[in-house]
Structures are given as structure tokens and as C-alpha cells.
C-alpha atoms as a PDB file:
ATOM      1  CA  UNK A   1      25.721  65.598  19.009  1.00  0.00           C
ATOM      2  CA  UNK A   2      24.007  62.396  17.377  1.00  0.00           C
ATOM      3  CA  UNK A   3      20.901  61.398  18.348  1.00  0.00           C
ATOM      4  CA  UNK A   4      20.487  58.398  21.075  1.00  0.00           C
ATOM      5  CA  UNK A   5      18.467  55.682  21.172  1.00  0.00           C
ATOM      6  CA  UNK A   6      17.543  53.581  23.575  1.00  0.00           C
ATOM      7  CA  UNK A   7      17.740  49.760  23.286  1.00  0.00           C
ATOM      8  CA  UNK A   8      16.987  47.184  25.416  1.00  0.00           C
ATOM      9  CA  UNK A   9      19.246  44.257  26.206  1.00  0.00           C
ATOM     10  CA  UNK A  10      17.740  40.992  27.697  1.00  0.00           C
ATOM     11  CA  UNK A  11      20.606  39.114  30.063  1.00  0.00           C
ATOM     12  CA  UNK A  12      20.327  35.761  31.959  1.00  0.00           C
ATOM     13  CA  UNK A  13      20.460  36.551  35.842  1.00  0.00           C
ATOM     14  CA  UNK A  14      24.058  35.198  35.665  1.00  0.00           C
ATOM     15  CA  UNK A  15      25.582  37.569  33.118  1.00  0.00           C
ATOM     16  CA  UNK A  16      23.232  40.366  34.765  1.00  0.00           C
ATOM     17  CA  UNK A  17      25.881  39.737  38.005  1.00  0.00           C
ATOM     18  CA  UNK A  18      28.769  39.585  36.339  1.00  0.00           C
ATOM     19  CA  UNK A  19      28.047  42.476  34.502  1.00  0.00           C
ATOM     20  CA  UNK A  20      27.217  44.632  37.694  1.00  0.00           C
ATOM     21  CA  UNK A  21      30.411  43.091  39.216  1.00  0.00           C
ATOM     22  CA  UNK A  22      32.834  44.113  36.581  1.00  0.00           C
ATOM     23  CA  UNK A  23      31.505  47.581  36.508  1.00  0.00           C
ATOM     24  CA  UNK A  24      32.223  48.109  40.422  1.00  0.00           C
ATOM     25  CA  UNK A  25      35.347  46.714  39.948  1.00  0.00           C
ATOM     26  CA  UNK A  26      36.113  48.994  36.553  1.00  0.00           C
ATOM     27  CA  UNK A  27      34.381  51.838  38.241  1.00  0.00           C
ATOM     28  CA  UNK A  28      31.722  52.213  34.815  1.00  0.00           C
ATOM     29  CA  UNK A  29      28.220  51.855  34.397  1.00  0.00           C
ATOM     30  CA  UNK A  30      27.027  48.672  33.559  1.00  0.00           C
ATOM     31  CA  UNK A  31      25.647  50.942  30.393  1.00  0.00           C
ATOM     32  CA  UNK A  32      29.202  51.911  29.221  1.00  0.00           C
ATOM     33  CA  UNK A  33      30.487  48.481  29.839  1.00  0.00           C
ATOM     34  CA  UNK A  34      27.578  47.172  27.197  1.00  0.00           C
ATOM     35  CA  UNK A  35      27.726  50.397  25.115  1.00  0.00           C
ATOM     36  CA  UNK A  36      32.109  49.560  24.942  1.00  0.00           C
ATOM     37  CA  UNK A  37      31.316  46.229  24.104  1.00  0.00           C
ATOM     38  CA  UNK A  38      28.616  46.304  21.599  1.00  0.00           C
ATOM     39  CA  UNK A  39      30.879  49.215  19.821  1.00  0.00           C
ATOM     40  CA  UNK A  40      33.992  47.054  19.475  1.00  0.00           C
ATOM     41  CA  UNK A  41      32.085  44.062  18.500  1.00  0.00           C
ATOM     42  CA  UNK A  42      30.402  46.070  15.478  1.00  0.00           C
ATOM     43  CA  UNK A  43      33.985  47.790  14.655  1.00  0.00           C
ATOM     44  CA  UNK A  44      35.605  44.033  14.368  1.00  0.00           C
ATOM     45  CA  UNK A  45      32.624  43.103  12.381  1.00  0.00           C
ATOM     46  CA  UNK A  46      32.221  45.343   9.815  1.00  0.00           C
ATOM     47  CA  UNK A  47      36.310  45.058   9.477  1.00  0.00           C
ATOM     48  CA  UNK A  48      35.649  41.495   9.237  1.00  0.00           C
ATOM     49  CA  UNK A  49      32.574  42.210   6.340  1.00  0.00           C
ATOM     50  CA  UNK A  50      35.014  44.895   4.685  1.00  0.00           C
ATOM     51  CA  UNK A  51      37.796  42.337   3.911  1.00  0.00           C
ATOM     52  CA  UNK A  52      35.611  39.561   3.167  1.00  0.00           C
ATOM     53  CA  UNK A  53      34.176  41.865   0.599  1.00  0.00           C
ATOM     54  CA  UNK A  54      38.035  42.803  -0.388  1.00  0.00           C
ATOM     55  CA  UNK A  55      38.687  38.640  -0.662  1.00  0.00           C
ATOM     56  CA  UNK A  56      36.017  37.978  -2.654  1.00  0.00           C
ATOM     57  CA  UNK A  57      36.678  41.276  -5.362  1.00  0.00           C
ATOM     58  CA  UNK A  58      40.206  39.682  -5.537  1.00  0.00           C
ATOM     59  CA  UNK A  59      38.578  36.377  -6.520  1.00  0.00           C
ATOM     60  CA  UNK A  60      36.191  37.370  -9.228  1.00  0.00           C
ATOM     61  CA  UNK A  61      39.305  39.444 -11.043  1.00  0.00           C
ATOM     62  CA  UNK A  62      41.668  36.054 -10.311  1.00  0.00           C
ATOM     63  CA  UNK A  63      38.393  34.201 -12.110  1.00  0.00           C
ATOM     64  CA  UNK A  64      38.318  36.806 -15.292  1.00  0.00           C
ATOM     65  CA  UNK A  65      42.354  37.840 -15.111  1.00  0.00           C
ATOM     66  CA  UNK A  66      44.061  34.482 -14.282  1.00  0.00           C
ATOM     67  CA  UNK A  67      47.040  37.071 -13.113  1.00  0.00           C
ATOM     68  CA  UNK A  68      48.316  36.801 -10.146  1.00  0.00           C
ATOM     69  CA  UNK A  69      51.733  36.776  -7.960  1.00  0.00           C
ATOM     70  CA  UNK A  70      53.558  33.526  -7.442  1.00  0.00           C
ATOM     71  CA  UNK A  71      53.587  32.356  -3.832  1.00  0.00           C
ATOM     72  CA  UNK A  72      57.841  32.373  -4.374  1.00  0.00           C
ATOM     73  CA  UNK A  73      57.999  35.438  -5.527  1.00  0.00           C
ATOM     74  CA  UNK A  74      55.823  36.644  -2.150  1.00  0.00           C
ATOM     75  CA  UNK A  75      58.102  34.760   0.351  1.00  0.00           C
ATOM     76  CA  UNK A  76      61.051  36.391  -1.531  1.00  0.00           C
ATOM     77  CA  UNK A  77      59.637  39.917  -0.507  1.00  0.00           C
ATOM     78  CA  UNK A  78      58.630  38.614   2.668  1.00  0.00           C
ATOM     79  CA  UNK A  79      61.886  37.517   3.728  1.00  0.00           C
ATOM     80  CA  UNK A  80      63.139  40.279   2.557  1.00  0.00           C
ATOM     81  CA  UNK A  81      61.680  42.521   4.870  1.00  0.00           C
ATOM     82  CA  UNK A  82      64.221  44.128   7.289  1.00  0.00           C
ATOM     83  CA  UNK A  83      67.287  43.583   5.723  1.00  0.00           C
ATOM     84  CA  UNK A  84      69.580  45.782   3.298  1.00  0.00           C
ATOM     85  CA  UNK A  85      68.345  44.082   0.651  1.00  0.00           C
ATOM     86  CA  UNK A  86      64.523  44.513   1.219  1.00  0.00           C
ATOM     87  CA  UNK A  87      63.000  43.560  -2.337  1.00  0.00           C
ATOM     88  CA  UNK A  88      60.066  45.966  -3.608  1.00  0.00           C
ATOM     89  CA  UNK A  89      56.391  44.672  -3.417  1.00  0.00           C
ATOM     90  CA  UNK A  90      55.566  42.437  -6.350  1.00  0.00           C
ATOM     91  CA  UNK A  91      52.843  43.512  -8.669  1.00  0.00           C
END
């Protein structure tokens, strides 16, 4: 089992409420509420970093390549999709 830490989080009286409200009302802990949230936060932000990171690799072998696929030849295969005739991916 990993090791736990414990970390404080400072809330406005306001939020504080809302947050006790929503866990009667979900039957959770306040805790797993803010343990749910900060998890799915981090997830959609290090998915966010990890493409970003994808993007700009992309960009710097655009800059030294030049190669890349025609935005006609994309919508092709795109509108392809589905029917008998579905084209193959470009390269």
C-alpha cells in the first residue's frame, strides 16, 4: 500500500459549506470529495502537459523536416471514416 501523506487544504468559509453539503448529499467524506477532485484535476493535467509536450515534438521535426500531410489529404480520410470506402491513414 503507498504511503499517505497528509496535506492541508485552506477553504473560504463558503466553499468549506458547500463542500460539507455535497458530501451529505453524495454520502462521502468531505476528504474523498477533495481527494476525487484533486486526483482528476492532476490526471487532466498531466494529459494536458503530455500532449503539449507531443505538439511541440511535432513542431521542432515540422521546423527541421518541412514534411508534413496536406490538410486535403486529412479531410479525405476524415470523411472517409465509416463508409465502404474508408481511405487508410495518410503518412
Amino acid at each position: 500500500m503507498p504511503k499517505t501523506i497528509n496535506t492541508g487544504v485552506k477553504l473560504d468559509e463558503t466553499l468549506h459549506s458547500r463542500l460539507k453539503t455535497l458530501s451529505m448529499v453524495k454520502d462521502r467524506t468531505p476528504h474523498w470529495l477533495m481527494k476525487a477532485a484533486i486526483e482528476e484535476y492532476v490526471e487532466r493535467e498531466e494529459t494536458y502537459e503530455q500532449e503539449k509536450r507531443e505538439d511541440m515534438e511535432r513542431w521542432q521535426h515540422y521546423k527541421l523536416t518541412g514534411h508534413a500531410i496536406a490538410h486535403e489529404t486529412v479531410d479525405a480520410w476524415l470523411g472517409s471514416w465509416g463508409s465502404e470506402s474508408e481511405l487508410p491513414c495518410p503518412r
